[in-house]
C-alpha atoms as a PDB file:
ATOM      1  CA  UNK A   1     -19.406   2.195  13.847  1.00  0.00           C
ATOM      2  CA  UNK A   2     -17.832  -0.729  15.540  1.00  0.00           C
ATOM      3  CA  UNK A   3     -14.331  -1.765  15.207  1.00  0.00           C
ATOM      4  CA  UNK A   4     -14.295  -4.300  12.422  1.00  0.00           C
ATOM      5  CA  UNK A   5     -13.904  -8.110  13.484  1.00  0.00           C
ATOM      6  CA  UNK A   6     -10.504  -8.270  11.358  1.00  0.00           C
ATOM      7  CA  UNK A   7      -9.111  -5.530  12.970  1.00  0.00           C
ATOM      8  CA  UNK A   8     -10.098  -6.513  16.170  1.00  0.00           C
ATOM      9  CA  UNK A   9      -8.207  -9.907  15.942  1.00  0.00           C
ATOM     10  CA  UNK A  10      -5.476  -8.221  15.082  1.00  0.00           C
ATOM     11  CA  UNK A  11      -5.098  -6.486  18.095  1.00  0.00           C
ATOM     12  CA  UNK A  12      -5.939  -8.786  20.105  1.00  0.00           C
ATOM     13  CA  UNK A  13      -4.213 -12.286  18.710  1.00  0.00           C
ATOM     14  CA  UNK A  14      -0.668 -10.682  17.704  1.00  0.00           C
ATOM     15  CA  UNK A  15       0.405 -14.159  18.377  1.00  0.00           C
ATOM     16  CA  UNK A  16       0.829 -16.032  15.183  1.00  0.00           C
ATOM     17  CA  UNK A  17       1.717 -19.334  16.688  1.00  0.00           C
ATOM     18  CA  UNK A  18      -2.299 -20.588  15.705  1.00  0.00           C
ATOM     19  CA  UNK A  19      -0.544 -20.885  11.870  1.00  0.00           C
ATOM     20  CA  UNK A  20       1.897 -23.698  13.151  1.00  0.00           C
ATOM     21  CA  UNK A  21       3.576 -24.258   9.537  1.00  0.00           C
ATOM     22  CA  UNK A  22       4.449 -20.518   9.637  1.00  0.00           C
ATOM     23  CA  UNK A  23       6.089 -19.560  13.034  1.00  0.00           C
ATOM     24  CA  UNK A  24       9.360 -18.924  11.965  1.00  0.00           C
ATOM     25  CA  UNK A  25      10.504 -16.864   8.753  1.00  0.00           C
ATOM     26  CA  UNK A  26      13.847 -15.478   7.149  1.00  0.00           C
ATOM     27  CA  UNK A  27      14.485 -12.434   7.004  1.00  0.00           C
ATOM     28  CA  UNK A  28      14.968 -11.767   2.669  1.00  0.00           C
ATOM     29  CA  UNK A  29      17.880  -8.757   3.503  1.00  0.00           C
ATOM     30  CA  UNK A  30      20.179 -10.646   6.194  1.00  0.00           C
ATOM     31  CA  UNK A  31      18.398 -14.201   6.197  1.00  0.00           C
ATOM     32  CA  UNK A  32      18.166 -13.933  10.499  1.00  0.00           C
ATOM     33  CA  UNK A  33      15.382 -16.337  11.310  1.00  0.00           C
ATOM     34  CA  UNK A  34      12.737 -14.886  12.821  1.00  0.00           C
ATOM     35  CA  UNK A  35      10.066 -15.913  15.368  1.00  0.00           C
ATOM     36  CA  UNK A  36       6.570 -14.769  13.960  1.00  0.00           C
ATOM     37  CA  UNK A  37       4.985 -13.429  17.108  1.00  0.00           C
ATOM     38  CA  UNK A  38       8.608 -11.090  17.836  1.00  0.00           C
ATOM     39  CA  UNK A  39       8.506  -9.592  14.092  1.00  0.00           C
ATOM     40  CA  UNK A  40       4.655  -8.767  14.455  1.00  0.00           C
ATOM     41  CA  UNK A  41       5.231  -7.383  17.804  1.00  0.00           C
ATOM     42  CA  UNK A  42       8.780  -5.134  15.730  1.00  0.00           C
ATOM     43  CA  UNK A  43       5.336  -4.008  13.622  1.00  0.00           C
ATOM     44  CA  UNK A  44       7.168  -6.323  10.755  1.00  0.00           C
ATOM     45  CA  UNK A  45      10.947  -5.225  10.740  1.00  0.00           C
ATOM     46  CA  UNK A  46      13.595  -6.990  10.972  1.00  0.00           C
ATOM     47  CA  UNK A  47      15.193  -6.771  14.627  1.00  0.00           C
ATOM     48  CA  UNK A  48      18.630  -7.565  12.925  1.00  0.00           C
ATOM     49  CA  UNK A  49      19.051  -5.348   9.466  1.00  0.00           C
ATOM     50  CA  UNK A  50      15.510  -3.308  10.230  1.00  0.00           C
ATOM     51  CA  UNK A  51      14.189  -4.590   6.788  1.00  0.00           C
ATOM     52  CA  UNK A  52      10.500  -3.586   5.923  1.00  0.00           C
ATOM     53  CA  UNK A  53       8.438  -6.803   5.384  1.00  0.00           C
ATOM     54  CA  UNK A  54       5.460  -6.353   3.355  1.00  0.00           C
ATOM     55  CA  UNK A  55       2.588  -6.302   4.873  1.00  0.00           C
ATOM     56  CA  UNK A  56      -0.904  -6.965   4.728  1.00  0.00           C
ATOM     57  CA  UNK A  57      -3.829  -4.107   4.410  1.00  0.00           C
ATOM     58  CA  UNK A  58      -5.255  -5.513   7.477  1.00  0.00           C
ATOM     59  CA  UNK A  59      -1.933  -5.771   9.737  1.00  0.00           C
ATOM     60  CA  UNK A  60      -0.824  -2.077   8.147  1.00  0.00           C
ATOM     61  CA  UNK A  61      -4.428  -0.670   9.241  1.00  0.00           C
ATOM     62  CA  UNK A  62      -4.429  -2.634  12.636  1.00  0.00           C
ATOM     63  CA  UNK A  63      -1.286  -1.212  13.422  1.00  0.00           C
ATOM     64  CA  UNK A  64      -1.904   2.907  12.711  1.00  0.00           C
ATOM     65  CA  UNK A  65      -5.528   2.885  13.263  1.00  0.00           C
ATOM     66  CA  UNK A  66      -6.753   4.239  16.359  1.00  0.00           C
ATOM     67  CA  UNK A  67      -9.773   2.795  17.094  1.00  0.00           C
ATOM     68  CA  UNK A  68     -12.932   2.455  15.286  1.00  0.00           C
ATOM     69  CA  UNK A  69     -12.630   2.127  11.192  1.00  0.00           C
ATOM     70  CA  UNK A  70     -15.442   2.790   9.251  1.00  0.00           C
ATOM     71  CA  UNK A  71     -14.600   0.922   5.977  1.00  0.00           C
ATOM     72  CA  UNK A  72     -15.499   2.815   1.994  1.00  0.00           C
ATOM     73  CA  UNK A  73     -16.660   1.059  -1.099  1.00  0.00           C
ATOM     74  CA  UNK A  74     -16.452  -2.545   0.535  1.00  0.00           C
ATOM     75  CA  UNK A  75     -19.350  -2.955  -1.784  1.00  0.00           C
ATOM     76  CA  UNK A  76     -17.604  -2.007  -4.857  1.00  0.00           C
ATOM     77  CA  UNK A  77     -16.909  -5.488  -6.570  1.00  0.00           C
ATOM     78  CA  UNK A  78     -14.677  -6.341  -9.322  1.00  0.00           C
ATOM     79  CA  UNK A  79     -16.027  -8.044 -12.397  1.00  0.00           C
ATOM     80  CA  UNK A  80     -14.341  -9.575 -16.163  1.00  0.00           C
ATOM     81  CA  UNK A  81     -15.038  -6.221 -18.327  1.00  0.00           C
ATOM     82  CA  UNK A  82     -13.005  -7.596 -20.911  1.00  0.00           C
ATOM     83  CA  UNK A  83     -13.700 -11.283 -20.690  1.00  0.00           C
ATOM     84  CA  UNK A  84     -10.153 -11.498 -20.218  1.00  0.00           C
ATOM     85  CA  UNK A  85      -8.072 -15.230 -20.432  1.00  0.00           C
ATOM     86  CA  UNK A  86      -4.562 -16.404 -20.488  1.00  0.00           C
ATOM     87  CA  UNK A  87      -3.540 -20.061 -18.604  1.00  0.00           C
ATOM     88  CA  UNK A  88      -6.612 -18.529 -15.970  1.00  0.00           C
ATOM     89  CA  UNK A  89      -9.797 -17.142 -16.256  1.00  0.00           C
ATOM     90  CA  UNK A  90      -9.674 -13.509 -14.627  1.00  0.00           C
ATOM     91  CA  UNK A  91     -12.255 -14.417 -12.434  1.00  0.00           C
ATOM     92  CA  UNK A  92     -10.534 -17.751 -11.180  1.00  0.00           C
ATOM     93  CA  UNK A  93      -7.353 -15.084  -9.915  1.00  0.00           C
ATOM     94  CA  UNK A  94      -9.764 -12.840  -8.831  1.00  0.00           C
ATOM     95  CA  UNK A  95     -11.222 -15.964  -6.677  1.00  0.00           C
ATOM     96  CA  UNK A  96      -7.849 -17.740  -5.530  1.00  0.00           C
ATOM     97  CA  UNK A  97      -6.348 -14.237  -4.104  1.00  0.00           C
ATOM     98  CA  UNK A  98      -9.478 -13.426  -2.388  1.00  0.00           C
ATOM     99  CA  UNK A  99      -8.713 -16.730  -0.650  1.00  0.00           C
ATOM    100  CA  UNK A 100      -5.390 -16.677  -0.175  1.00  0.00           C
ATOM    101  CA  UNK A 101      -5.520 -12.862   1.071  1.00  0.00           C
ATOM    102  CA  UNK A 102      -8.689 -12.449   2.838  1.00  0.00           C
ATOM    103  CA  UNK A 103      -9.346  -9.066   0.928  1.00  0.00           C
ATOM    104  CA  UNK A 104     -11.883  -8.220  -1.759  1.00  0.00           C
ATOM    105  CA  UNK A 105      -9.667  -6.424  -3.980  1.00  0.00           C
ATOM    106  CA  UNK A 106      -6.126  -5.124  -3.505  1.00  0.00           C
ATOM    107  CA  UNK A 107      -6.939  -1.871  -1.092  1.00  0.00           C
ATOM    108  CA  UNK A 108      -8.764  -1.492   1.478  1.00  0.00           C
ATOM    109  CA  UNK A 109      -9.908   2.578   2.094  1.00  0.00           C
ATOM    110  CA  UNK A 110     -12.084   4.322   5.553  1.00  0.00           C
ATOM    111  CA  UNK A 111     -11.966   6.599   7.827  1.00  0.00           C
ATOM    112  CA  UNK A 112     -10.732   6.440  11.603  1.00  0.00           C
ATOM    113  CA  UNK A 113      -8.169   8.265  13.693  1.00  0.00           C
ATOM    114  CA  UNK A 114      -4.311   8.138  13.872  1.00  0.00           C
ATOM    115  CA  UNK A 115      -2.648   9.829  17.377  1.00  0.00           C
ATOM    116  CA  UNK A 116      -6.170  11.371  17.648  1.00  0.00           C
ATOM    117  CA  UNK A 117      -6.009  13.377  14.318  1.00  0.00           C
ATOM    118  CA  UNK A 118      -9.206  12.104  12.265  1.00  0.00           C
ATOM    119  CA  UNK A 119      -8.460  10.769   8.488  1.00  0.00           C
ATOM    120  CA  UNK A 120      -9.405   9.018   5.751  1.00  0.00           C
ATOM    121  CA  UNK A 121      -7.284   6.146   5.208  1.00  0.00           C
ATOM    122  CA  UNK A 122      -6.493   3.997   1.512  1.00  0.00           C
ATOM    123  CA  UNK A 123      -3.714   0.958   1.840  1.00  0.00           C
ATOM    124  CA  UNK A 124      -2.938  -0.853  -1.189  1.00  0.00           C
ATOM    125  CA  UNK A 125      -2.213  -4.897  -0.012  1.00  0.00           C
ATOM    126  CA  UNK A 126       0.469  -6.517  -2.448  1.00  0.00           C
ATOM    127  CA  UNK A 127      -0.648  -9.697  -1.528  1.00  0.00           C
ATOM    128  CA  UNK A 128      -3.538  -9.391  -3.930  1.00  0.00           C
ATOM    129  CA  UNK A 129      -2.792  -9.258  -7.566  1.00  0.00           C
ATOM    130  CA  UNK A 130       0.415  -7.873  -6.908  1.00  0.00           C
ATOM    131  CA  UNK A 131      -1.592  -4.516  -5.369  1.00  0.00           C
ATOM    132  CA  UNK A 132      -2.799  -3.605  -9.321  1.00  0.00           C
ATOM    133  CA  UNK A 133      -4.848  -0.873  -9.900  1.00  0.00           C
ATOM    134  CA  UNK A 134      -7.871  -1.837 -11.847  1.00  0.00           C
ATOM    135  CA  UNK A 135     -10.826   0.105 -11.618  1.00  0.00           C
ATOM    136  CA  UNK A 136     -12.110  -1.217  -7.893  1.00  0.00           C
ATOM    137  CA  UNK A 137      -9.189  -0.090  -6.997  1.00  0.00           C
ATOM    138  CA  UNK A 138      -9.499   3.447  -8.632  1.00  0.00           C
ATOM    139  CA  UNK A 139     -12.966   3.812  -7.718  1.00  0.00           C
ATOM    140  CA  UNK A 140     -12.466   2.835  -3.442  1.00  0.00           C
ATOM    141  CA  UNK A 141      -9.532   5.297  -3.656  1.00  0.00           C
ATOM    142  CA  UNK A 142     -11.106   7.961  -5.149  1.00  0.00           C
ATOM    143  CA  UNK A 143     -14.626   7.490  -2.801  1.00  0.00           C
ATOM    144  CA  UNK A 144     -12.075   7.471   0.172  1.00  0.00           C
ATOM    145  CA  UNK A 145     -10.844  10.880  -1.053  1.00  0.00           C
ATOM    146  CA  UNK A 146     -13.927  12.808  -1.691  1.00  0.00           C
ATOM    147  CA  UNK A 147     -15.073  11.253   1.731  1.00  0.00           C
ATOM    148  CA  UNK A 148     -11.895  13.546   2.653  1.00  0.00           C
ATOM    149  CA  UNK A 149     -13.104  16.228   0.999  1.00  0.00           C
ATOM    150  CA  UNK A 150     -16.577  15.972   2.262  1.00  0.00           C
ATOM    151  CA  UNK A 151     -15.270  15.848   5.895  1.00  0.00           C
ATOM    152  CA  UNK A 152     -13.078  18.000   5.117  1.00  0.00           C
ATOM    153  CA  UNK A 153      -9.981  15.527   6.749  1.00  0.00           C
ATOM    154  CA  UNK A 154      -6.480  15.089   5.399  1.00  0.00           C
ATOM    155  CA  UNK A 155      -6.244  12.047   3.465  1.00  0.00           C
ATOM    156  CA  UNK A 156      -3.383   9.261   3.513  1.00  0.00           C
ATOM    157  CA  UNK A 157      -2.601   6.622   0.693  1.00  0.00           C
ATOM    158  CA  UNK A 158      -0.383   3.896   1.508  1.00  0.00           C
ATOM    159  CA  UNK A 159       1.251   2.636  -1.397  1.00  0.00           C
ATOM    160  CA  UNK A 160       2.448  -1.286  -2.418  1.00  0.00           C
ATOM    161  CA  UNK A 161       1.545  -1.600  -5.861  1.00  0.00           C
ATOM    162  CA  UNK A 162       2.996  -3.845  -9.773  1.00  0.00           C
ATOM    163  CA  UNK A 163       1.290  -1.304 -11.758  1.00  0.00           C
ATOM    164  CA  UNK A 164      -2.115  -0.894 -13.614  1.00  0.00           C
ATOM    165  CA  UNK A 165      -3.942  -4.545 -13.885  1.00  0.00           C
ATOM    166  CA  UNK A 166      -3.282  -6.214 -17.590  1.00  0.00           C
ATOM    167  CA  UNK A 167      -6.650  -7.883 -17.131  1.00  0.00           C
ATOM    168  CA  UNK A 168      -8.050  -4.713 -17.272  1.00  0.00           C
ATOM    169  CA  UNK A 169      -6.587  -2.684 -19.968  1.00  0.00           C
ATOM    170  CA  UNK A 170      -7.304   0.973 -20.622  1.00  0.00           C
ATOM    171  CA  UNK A 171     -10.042   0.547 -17.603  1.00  0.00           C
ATOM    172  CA  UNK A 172      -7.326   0.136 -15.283  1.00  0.00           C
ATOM    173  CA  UNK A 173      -5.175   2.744 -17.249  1.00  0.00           C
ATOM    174  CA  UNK A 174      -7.763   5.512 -16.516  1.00  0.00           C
ATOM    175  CA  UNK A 175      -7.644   5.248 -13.084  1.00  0.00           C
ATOM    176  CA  UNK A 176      -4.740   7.085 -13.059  1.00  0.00           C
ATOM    177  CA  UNK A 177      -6.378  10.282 -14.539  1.00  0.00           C
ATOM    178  CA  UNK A 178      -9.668   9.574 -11.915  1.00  0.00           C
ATOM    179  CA  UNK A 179      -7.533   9.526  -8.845  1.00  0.00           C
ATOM    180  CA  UNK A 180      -5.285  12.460  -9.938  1.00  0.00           C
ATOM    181  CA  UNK A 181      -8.732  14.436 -10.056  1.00  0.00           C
ATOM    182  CA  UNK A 182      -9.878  13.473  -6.852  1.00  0.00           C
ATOM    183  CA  UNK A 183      -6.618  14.467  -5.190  1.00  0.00           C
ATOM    184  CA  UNK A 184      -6.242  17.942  -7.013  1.00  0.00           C
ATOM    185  CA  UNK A 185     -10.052  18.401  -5.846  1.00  0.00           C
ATOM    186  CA  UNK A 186      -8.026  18.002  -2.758  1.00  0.00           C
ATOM    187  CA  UNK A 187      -5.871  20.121  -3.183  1.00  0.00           C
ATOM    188  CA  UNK A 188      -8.032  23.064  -4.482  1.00  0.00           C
ATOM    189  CA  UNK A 189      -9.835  22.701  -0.958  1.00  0.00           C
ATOM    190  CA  UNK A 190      -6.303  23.121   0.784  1.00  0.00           C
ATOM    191  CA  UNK A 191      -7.051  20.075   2.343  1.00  0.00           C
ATOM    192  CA  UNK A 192      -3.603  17.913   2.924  1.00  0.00           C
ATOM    193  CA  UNK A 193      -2.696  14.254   1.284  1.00  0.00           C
ATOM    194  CA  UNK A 194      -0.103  12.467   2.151  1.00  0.00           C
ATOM    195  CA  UNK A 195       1.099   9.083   0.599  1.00  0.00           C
ATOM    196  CA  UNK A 196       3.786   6.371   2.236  1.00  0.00           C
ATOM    197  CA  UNK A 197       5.594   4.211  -0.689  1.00  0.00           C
ATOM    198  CA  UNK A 198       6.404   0.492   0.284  1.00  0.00           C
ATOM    199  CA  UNK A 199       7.404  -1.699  -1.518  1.00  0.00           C
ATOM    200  CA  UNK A 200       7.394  -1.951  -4.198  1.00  0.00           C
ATOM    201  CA  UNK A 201       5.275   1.200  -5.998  1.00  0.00           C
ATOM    202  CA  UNK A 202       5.599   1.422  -9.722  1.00  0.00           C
ATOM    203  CA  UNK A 203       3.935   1.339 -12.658  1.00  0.00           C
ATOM    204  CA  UNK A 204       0.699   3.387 -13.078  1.00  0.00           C
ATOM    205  CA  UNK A 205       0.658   3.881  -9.288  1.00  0.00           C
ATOM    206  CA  UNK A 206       4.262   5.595  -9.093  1.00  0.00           C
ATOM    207  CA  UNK A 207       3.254   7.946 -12.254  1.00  0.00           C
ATOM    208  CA  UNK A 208       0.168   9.250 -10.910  1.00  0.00           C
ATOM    209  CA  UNK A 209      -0.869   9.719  -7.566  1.00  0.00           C
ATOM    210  CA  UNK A 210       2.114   8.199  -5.933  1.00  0.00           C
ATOM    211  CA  UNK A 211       3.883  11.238  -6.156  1.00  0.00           C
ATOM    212  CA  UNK A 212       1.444  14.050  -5.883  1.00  0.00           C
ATOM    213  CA  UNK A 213       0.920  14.392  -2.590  1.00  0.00           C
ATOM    214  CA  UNK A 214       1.589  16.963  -0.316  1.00  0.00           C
ATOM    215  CA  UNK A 215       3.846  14.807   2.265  1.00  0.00           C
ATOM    216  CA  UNK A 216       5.329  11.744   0.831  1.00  0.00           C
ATOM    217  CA  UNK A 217       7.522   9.269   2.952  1.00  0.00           C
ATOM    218  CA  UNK A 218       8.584   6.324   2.021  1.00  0.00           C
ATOM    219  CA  UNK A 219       9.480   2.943   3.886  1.00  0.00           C
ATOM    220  CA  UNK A 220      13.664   2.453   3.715  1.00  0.00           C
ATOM    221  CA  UNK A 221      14.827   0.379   0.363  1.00  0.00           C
ATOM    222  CA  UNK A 222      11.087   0.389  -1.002  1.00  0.00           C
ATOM    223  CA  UNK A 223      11.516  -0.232  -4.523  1.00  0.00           C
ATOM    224  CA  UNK A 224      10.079   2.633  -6.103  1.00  0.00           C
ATOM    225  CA  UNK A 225      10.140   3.153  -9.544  1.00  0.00           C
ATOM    226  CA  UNK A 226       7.917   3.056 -12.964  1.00  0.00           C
ATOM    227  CA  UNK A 227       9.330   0.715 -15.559  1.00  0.00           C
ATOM    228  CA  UNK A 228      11.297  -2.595 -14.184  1.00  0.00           C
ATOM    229  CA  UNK A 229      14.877  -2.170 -13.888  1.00  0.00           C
ATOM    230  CA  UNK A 230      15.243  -5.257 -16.417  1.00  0.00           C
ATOM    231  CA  UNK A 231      13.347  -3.685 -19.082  1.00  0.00           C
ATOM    232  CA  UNK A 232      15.243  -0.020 -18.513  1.00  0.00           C
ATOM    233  CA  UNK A 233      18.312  -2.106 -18.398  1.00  0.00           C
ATOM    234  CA  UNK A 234      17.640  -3.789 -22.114  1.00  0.00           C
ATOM    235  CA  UNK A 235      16.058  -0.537 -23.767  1.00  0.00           C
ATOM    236  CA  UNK A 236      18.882   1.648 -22.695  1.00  0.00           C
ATOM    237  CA  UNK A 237      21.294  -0.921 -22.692  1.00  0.00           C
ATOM    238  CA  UNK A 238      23.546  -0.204 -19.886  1.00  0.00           C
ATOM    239  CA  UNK A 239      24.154  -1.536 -16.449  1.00  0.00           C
ATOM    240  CA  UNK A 240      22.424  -0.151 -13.822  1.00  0.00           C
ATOM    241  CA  UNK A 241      23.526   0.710  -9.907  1.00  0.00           C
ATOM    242  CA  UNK A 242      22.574  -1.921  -7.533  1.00  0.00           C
ATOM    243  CA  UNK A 243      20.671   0.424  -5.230  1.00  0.00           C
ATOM    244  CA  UNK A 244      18.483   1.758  -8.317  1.00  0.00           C
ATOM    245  CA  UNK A 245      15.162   2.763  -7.591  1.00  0.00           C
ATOM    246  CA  UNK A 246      15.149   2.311  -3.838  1.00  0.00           C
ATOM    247  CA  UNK A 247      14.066   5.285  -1.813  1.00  0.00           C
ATOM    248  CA  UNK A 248      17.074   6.063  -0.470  1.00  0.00           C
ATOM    249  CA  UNK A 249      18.469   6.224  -4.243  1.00  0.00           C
ATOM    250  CA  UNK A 250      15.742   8.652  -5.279  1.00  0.00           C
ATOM    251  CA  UNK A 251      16.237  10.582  -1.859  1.00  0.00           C
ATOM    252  CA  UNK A 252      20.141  11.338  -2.760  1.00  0.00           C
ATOM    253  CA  UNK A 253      18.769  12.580  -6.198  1.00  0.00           C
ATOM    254  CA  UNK A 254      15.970  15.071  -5.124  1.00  0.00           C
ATOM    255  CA  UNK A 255      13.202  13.301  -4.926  1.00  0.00           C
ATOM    256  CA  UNK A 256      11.338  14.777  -2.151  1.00  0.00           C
ATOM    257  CA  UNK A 257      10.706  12.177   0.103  1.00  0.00           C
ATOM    258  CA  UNK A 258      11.221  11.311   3.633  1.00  0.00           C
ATOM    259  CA  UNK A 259      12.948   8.776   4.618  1.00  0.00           C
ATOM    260  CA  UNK A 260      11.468   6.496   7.760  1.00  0.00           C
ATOM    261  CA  UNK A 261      14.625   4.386   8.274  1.00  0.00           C
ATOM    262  CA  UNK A 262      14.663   3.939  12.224  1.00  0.00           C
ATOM    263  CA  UNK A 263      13.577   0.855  14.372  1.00  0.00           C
ATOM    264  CA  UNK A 264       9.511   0.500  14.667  1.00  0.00           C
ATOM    265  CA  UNK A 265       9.252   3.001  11.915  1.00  0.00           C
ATOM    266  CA  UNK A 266       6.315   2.531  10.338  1.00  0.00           C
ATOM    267  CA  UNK A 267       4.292   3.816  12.904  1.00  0.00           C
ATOM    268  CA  UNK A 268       6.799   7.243  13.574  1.00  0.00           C
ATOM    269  CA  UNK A 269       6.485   7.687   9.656  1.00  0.00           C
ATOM    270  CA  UNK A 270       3.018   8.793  10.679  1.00  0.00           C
ATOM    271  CA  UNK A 271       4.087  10.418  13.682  1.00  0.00           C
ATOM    272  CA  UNK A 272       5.998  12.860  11.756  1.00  0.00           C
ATOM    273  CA  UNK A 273       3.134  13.668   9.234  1.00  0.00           C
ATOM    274  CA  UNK A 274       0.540  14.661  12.065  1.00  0.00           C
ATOM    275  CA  UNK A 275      -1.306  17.351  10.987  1.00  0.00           C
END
C-alpha cells in the first residue's frame, strides 16, 4: 500500500512555520521557549530539561514508522449508543475533536516496519477525547492485534490515555476485558507485545492492557497511574509525594518498566525493544 498522505507530510514538511500563530511554544517543565520547527526536529523534547511533549498519533507514527503504513479499522466509526448529553451532545465532541485533531477516533492502529523488523502498530492520540477508550477504540486495537496474530508479528501499543469514555458507559468498560483477550491470544501464540506509556495512561487503559505486555517502557515523568492523585488524596486522606505516579516513581518501586530518559528518546525506546 502507499504511504498515507498524512504521513507523508509529515516527513516531508517538519517545518511548522505554515501555522504562523504557533511557531514558538513553552516548554510546561522549565518554561524555555521553543522554536516549533527545532522541537519537531528533537522528535518533541525539550532541548533544555528533555521533557516529553505529547504528541500526536500522526507525528508519533511519522516518526517510528519505516515506510509504508497500511492503516486497520479506519472504517470502524463511533456512534451515540447511549444517546448520551450533558452541556454537549456526544456527537457534537465527537465532531469538534475530529476537527480540532484530524483523527477519527482517539488511536490510530496498522501495520508497517520499525528498523526493518515488521509490526503491527496501535497509538492512542490524547488530543482526542483525552485518548478514552470507548469501544472504537477497543475494537481498532483489538483488529490491530489479531492482524498480529494472523501475521504472526510482534505487536506494539503506544499508550496516552484519561481512562474508559463516560459517554460510553459499560461499552467502553468492556473493552478492557476484549483487549486483554486479544493480547493473551497473543501470548498463547508466543508472539511478543510490547506497550510504551506516555503521558498520561490511567484509568481503564493502565488496569488492563497497559501493563500486560511482554516489554513495557515508558516515556520519563509519564504520569502513569489508575485513579487521579486528587481523588486517592481525599479517599485516603493523606498527602501524597510530589513525584507520585510518574514512571520513574513506579520504576524505584518495582514496577517493571524501562525507563527511556535520554535525548531523542522516543525513537531509541524502540531501538531497545527490537525483536
Amino acid at each position: 500500500m502507499a504511504i498515507p498522505d498524512w504521513l507523508r507530510s509529515r516527513r516531508t514538511e517538519r517545518d511548522d512555520s505554515r501555522h504562523d500563530a504557533a511557531l514558538w511554544t513553552k516548554c510546561p517543565s522549565c518554561a524555555e521557549v521553543l522554536y516549533r520547527p527545532d522541537l519537531s526536529a528533537n522528535l518533541f523534547v525539550c532541548t533544555r530539561c528533555q521533557h516529553h511533549f505529547r504528541m500526536s498519533a500522526f507525528d508519533r507514527i511519522a516518526m517510528l514508522i519505516d515506510g509504508d503504513f497500511t492503516e486497520i479499522g479506519s472504517n470502524v466509526l463511533p456512534s451515540d449508543p447511549l444517546t448520551w448529553v450533558d452541556k454537549k451532545a456526544y456527537p457534537v465532541k465527537l465532531a469538534t475533536d475530529r476537527e480540532k485533531s484530524g483523527m477519527t477516533e482517539a488511536v490510530l492502529c496498522g501495520l508497517g516496519s520499525i528498523g526493518g523488523h515488521s509490526v503491527a502498530l496501535g497509538v492512542m492520540d490524547f488530543y482526542f477525547r483525552g485518548g478514552t477508550m470507548g469501544s472504537v477504540v477497543g475494537e481498532r486495537l483489538t483488529l490491530m492485534l489479531e492482524a498480529a496474530l494472523q501475521k504472526r508479528r510482534p505487536a506494539i501499543i503506544v499508550t496516552a490515555s484519561g481512562g474508559a469514555r463516560m459517554e460510553e458507559g459499560m461499552l467502553a468498560l468492556m473493552q478492557m476485558a476484549k483487549i486483554s483477550s486479544a493480547v493473551a491470544r497473543l501470548s498463547e501464540a508466543r508472539i511478543p507485545f510490547l506497550t510504551v506509556l506516555t503521558d498520561p495512561t490511567t484509568g481503564g487503559v493502565s488496569a488492563s492492557f497497559a501493563f500486560q505486555a511482554d516489554i513495557i517502557v515508558a516515556e520519563r515523568k509519564a504520569m502513569i497511574g489508575f485513579a487521579g492523585r486528587r481523588v486517592i488524596e481525599q479517599t485516603i486522606r493523606q498527602k501524597l509525594p510530589d513525584q507520585f505516579q510518574t514512571a520513574e516513581f513506579l520504576w524505584r518501586r518495582g514496577i517493571s518498566i524501562a525507563l527511556s530518559i535520554a535525548t531523542n528518546s522516543r525513537r531509541f525506546s524502540f531501538a531497545c525493544c527490537r525483536i
